[in-house]
C-alpha atoms as a PDB file:
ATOM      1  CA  UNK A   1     107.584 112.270 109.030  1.00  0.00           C
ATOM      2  CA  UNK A   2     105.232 113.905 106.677  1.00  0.00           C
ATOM      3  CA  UNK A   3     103.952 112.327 103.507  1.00  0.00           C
ATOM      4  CA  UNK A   4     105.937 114.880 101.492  1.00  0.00           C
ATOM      5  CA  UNK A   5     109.487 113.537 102.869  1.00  0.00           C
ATOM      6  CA  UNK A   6     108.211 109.715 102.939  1.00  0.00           C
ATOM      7  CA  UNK A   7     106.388 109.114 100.050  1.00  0.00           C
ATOM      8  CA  UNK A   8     109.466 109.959  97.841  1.00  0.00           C
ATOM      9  CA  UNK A   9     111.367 107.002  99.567  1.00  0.00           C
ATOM     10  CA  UNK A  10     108.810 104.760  99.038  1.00  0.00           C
ATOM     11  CA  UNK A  11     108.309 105.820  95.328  1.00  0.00           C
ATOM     12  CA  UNK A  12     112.356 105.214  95.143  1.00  0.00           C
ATOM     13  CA  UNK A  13     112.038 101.820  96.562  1.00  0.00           C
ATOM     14  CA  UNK A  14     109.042 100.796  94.552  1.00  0.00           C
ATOM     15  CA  UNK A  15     110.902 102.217  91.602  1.00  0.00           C
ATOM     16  CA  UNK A  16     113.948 100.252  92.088  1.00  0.00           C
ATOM     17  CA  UNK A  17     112.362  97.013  91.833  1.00  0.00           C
ATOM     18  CA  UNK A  18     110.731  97.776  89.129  1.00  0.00           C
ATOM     19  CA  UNK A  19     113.833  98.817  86.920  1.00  0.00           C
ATOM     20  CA  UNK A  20     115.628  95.977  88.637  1.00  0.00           C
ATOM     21  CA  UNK A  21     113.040  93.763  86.591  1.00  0.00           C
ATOM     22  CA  UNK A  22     115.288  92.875  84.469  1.00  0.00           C
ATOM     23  CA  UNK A  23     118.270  91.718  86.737  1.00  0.00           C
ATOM     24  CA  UNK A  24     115.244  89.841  88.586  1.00  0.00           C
ATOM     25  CA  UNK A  25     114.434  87.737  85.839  1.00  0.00           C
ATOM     26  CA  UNK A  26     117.690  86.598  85.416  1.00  0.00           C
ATOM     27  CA  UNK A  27     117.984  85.201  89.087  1.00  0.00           C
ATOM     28  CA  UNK A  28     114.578  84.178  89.973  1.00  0.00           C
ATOM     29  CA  UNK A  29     112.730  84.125  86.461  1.00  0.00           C
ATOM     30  CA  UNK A  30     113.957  80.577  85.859  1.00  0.00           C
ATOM     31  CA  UNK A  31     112.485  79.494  89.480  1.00  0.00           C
ATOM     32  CA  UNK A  32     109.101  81.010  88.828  1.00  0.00           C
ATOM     33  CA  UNK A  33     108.871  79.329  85.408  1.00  0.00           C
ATOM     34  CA  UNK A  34     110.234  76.119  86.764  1.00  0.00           C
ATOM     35  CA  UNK A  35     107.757  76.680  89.241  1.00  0.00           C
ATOM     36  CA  UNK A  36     104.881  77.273  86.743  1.00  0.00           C
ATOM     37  CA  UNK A  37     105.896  73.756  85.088  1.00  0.00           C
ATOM     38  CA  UNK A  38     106.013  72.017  88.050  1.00  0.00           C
ATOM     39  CA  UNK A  39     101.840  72.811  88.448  1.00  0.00           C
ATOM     40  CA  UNK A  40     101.004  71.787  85.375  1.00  0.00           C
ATOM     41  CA  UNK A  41      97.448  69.860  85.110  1.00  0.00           C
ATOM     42  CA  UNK A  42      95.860  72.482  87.791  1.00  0.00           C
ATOM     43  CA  UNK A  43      93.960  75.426  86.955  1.00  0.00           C
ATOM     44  CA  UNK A  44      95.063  78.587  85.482  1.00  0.00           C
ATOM     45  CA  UNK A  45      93.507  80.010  89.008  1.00  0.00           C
ATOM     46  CA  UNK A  46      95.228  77.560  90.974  1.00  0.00           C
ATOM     47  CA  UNK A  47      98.537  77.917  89.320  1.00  0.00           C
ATOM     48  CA  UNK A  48      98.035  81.753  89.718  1.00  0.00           C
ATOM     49  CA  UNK A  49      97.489  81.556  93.683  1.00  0.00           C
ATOM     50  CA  UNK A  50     100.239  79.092  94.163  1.00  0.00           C
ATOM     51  CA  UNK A  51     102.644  81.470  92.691  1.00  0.00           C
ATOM     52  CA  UNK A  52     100.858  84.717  94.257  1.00  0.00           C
ATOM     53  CA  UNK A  53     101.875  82.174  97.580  1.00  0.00           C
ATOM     54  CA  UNK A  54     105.322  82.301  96.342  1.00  0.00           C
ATOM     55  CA  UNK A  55     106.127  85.837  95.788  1.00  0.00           C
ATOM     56  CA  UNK A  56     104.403  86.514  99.271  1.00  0.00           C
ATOM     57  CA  UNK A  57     107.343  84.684 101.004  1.00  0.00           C
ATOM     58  CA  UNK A  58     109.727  86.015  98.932  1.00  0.00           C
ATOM     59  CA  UNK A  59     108.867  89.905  99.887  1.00  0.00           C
ATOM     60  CA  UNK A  60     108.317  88.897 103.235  1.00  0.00           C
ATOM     61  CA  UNK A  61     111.502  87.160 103.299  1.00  0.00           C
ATOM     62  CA  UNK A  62     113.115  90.934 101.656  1.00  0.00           C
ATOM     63  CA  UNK A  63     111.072  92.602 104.763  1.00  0.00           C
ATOM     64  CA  UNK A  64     112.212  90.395 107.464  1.00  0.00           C
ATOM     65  CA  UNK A  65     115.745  91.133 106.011  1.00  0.00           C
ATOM     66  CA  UNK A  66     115.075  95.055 105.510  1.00  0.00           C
ATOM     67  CA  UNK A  67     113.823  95.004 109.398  1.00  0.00           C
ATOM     68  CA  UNK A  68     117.380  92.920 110.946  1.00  0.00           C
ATOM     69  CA  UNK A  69     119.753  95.508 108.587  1.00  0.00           C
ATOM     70  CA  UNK A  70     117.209  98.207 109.800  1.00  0.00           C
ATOM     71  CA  UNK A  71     118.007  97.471 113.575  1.00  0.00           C
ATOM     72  CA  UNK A  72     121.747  97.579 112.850  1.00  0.00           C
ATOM     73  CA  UNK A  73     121.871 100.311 110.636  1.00  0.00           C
ATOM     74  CA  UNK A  74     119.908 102.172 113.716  1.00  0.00           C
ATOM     75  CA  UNK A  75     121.615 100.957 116.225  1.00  0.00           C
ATOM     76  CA  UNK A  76     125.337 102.343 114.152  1.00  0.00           C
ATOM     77  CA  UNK A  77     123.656 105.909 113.200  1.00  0.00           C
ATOM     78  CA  UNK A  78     122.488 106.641 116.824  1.00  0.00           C
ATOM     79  CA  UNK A  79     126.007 105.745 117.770  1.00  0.00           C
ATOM     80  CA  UNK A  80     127.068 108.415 115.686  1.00  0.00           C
ATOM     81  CA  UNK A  81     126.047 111.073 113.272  1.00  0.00           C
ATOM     82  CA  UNK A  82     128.939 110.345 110.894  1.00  0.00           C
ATOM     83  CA  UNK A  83     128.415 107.242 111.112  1.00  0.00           C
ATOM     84  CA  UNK A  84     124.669 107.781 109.549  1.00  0.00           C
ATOM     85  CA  UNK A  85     125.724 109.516 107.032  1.00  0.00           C
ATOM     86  CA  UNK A  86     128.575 107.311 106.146  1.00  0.00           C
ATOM     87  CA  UNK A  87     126.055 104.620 105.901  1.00  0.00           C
ATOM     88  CA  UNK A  88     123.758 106.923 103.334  1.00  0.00           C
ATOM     89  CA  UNK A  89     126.711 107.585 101.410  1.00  0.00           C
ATOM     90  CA  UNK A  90     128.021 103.885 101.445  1.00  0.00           C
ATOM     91  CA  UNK A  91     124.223 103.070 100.328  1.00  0.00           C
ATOM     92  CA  UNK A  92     123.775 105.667  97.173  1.00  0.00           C
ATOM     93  CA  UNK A  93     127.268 103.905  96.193  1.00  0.00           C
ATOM     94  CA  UNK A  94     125.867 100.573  96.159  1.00  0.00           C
ATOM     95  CA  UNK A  95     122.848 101.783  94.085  1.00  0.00           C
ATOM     96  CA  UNK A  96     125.135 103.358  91.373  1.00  0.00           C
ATOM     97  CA  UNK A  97     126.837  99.664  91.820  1.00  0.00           C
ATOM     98  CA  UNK A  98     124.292  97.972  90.798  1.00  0.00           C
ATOM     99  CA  UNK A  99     122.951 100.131  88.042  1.00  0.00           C
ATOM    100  CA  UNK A 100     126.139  99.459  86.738  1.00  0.00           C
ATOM    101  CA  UNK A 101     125.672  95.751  87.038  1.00  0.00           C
ATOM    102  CA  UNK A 102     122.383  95.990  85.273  1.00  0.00           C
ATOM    103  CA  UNK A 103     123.401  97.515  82.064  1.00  0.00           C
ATOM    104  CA  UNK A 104     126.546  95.097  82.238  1.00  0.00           C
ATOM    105  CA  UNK A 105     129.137  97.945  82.445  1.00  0.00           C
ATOM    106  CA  UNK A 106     130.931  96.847  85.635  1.00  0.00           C
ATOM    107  CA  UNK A 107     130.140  93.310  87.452  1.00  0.00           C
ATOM    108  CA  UNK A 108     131.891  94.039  90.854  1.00  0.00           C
ATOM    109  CA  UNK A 109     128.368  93.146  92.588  1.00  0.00           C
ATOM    110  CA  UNK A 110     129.192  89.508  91.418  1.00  0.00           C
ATOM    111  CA  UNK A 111     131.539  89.107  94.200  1.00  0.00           C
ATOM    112  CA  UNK A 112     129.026  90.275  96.892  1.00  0.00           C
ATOM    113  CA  UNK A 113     126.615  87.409  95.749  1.00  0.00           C
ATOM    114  CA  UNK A 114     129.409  84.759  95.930  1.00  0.00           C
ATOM    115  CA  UNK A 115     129.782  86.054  99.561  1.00  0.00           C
ATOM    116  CA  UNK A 116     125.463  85.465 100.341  1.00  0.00           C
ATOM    117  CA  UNK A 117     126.373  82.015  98.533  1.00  0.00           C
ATOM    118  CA  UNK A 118     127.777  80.921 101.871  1.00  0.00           C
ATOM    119  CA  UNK A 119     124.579  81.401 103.508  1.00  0.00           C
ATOM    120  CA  UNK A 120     122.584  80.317 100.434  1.00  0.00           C
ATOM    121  CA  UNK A 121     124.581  76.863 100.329  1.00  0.00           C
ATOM    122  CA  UNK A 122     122.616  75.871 103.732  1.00  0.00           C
ATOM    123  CA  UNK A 123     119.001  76.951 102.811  1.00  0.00           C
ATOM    124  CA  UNK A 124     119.013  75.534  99.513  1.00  0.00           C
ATOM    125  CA  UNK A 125     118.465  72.161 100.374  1.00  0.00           C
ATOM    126  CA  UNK A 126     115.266  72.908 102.765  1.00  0.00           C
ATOM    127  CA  UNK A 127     113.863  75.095  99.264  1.00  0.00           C
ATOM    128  CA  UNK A 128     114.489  71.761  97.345  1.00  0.00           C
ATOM    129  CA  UNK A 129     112.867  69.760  99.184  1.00  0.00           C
ATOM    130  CA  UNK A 130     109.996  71.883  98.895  1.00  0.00           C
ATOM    131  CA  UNK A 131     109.458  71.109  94.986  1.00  0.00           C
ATOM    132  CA  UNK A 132     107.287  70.084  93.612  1.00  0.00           C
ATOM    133  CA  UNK A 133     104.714  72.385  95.271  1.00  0.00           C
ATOM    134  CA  UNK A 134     101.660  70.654  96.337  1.00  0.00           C
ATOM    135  CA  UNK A 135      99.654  73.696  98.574  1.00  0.00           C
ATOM    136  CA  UNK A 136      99.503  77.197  99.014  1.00  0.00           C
ATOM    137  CA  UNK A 137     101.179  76.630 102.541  1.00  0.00           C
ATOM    138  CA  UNK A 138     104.192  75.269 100.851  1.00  0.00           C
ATOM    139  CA  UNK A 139     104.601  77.775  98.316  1.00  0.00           C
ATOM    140  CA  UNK A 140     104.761  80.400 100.688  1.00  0.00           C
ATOM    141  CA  UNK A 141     107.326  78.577 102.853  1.00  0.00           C
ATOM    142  CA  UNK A 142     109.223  77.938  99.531  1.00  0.00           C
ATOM    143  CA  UNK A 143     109.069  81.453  98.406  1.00  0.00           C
ATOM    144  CA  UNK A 144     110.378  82.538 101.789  1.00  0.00           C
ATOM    145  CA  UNK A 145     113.560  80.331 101.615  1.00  0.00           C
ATOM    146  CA  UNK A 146     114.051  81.746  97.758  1.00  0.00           C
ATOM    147  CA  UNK A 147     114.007  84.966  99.323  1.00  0.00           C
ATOM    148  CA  UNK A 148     117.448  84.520 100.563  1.00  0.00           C
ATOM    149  CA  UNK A 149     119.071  83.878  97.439  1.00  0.00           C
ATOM    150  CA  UNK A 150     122.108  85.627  96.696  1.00  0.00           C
ATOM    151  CA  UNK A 151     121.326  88.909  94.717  1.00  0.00           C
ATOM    152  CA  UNK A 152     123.131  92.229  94.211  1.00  0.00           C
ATOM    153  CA  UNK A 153     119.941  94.074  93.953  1.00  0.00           C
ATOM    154  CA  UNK A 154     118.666  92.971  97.238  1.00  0.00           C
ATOM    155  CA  UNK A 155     121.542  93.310  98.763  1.00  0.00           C
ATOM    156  CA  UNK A 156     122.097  97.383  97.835  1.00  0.00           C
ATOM    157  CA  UNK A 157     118.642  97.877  98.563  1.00  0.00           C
ATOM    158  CA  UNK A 158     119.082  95.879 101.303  1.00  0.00           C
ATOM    159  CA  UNK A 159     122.066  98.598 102.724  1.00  0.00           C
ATOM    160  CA  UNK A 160     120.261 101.429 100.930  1.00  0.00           C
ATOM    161  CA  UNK A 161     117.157 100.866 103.457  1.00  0.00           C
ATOM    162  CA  UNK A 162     119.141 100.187 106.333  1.00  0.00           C
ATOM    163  CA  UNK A 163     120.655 103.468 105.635  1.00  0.00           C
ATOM    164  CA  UNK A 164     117.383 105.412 106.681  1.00  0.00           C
ATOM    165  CA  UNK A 165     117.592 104.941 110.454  1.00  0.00           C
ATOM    166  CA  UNK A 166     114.782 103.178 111.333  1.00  0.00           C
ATOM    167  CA  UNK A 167     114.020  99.187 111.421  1.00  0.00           C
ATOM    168  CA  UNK A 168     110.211  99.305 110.650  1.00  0.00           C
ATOM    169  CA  UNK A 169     110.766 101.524 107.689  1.00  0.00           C
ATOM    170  CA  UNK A 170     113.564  99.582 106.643  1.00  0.00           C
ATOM    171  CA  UNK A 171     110.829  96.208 106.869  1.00  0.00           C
ATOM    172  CA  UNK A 172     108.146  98.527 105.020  1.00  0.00           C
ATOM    173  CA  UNK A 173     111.137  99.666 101.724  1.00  0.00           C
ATOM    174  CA  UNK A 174     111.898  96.314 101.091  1.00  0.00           C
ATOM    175  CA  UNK A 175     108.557  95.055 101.043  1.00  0.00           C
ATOM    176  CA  UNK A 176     107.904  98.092  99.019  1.00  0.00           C
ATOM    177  CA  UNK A 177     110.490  97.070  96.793  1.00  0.00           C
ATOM    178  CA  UNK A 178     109.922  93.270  96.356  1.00  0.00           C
ATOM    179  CA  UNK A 179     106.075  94.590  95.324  1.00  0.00           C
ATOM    180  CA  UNK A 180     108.390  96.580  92.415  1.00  0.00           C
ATOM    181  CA  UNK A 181     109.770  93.274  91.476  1.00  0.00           C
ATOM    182  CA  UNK A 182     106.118  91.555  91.887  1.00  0.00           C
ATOM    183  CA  UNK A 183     104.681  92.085  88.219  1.00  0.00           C
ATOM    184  CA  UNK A 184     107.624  91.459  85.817  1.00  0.00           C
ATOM    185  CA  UNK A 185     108.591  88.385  87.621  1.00  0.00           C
ATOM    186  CA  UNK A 186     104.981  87.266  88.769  1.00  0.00           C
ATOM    187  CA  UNK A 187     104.077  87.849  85.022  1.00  0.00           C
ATOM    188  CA  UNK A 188     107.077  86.009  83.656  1.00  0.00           C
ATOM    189  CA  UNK A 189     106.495  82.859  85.280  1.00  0.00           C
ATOM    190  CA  UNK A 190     102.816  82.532  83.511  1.00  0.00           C
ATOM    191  CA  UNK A 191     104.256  84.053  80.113  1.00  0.00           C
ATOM    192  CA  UNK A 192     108.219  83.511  80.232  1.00  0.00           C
ATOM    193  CA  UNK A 193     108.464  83.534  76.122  1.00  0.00           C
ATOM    194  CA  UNK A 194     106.288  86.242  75.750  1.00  0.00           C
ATOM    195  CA  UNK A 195     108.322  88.760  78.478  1.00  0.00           C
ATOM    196  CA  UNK A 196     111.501  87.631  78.717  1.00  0.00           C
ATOM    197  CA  UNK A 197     113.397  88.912  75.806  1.00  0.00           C
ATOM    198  CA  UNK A 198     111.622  91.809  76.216  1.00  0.00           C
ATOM    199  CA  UNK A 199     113.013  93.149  79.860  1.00  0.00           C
ATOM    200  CA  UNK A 200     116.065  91.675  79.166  1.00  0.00           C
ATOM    201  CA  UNK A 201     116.558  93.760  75.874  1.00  0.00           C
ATOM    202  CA  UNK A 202     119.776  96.061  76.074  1.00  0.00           C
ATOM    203  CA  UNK A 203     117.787  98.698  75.923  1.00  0.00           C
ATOM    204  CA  UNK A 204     115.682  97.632  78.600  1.00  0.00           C
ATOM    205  CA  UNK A 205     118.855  97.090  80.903  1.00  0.00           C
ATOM    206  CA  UNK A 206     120.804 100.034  79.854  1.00  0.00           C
ATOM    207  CA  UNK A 207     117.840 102.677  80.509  1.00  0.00           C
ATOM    208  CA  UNK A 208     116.941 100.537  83.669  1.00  0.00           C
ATOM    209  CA  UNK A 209     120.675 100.695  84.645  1.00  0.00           C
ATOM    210  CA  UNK A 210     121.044 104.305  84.005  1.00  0.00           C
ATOM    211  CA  UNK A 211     118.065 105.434  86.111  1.00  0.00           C
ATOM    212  CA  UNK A 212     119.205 102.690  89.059  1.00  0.00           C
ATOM    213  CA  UNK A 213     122.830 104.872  89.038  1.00  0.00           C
ATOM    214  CA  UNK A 214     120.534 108.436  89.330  1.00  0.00           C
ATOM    215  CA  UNK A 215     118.530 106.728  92.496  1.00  0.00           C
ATOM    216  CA  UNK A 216     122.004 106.438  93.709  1.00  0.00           C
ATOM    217  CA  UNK A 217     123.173 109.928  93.021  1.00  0.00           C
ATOM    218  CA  UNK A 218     119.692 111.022  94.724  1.00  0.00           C
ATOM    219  CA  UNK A 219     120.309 108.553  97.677  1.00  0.00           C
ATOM    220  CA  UNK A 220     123.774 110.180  98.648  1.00  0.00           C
ATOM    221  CA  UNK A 221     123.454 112.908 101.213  1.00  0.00           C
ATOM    222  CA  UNK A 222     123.932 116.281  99.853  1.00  0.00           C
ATOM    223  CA  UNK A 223     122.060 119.400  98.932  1.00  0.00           C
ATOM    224  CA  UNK A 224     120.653 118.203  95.771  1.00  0.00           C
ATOM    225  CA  UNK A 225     118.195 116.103  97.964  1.00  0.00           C
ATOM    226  CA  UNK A 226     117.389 119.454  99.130  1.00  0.00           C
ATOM    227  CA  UNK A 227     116.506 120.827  95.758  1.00  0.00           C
ATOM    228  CA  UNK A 228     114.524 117.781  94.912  1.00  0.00           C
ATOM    229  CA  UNK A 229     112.549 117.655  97.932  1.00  0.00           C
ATOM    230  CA  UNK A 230     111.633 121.159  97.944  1.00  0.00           C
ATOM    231  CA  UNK A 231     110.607 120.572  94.225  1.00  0.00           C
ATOM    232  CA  UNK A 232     108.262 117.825  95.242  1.00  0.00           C
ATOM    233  CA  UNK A 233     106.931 119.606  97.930  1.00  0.00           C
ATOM    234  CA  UNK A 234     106.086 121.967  95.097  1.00  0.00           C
ATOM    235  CA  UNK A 235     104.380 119.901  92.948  1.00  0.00           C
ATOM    236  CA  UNK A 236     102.410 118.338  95.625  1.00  0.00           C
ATOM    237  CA  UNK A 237     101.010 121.804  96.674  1.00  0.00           C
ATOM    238  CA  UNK A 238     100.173 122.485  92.895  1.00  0.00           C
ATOM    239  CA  UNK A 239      98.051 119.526  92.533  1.00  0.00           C
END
């Protein structure tokens, strides 16, 4: 595909993360502080690479995931062109879900993470025992079991990648958007005081929320993706 049709998608996924700082923070800000505590008496550069380790395994862990949906969400649009588009449509509706879920308006996601709780309930444990972390190999490894915790946000993003038809770009959007997530919650566990009321302002989560529910919007197949394509095409020939 050419850079004019891809890099918007990429921008999208990128951009999700980052408005879905706030929602982050909630679910994983307390693990990165607790993880923060848990080095204290090293360096300020050690503590820094130890959690850099982390948040590797955790996008890694969101790309490994993006790349198995990927497979399955190509496997059921090649079946079938309705079935494709279905899947684009079911996708922009879980991004306006969990826009929704941001600002606090509607909380229906809450069910879908008491679903990935099943799964959760077995790899907690193995994360556990993985505190307090001791090496950079054991961050990473503990980083890529906190990947899998239950979250709404991963989870749309999750079906909103699959959506595109193809399991490598599926792998590269959600790496794409756990890099979104990277500096709010990479930041928060080296200053949680200083950052936390901050993202997790109302206004924060409303605006955040109300952009997450246009993504949506964008995501679902229609001609407005037309209009805005052809607009970007535009503005990348104008600069």
């Amino acid at each position: 595909m050419e850079l004019s049709h891809t890099m918007p998608v990429y921008l999208t996924a990128l951009s999700i993360g980052l408005l879905g700082s706030a929602h982050c923070i909630g679910m994983c800000g307390g693990i990165t502080s607790a993880l923060s505590l848990s080095l204290q008496g090293k360096s300020r550069w050690q503590i820094t690479l130890m959690m850099l380790a982390y948040h590797i395994g955790r996008i890694g862990s969101y790309a490994l995931a993006g790349f198995i949906l990927g497979s399955i969400g190509w496997y059921l649009g090649d079946l079938s062109r309705s079935v494709h588009t279905a899947l684009r449509w079911f996708a922009g509706f879980m991004l306006v879900a969990m826009g929704l879920y941001i600002t606090g308006w509607w909380r229906g996601l809450i069910r879908l993470e008491q679903l990935g709780g099943r799964l959760w309930k077995h790899i907690q444990p193995r994360a556990n025992r993985l505190m307090p972390v001791c090496s950079l190999p054991n961050a990473l490894a503990l980083g890529s079991l906190w990947g899998w915790l239950p979250c709404g946000m991963v989870y749309s993003t999750l079906i909103w990648s699959a959506s595109q038809g193809n399991a490598l770009q599926s792998a590269l959007l959600m790496g794409t958007f756990g890099l979104g997530t990277l500096p709010s919650v990479f930041l928060t566990g080296l200053f949680a005081r200083q950052l936390t009321g901050l993202i997790q302002s109302a206004i924060t989560r409303n605006l955040a929320g109300l952009l997450m529910v246009l993504f949506g919007i964008w995501a679902m197949p229609g001609p407005h993706q037309k209009w805005i394509m052809s607009l970007l095409t535009l503005a990348g020939h104008s600069m």
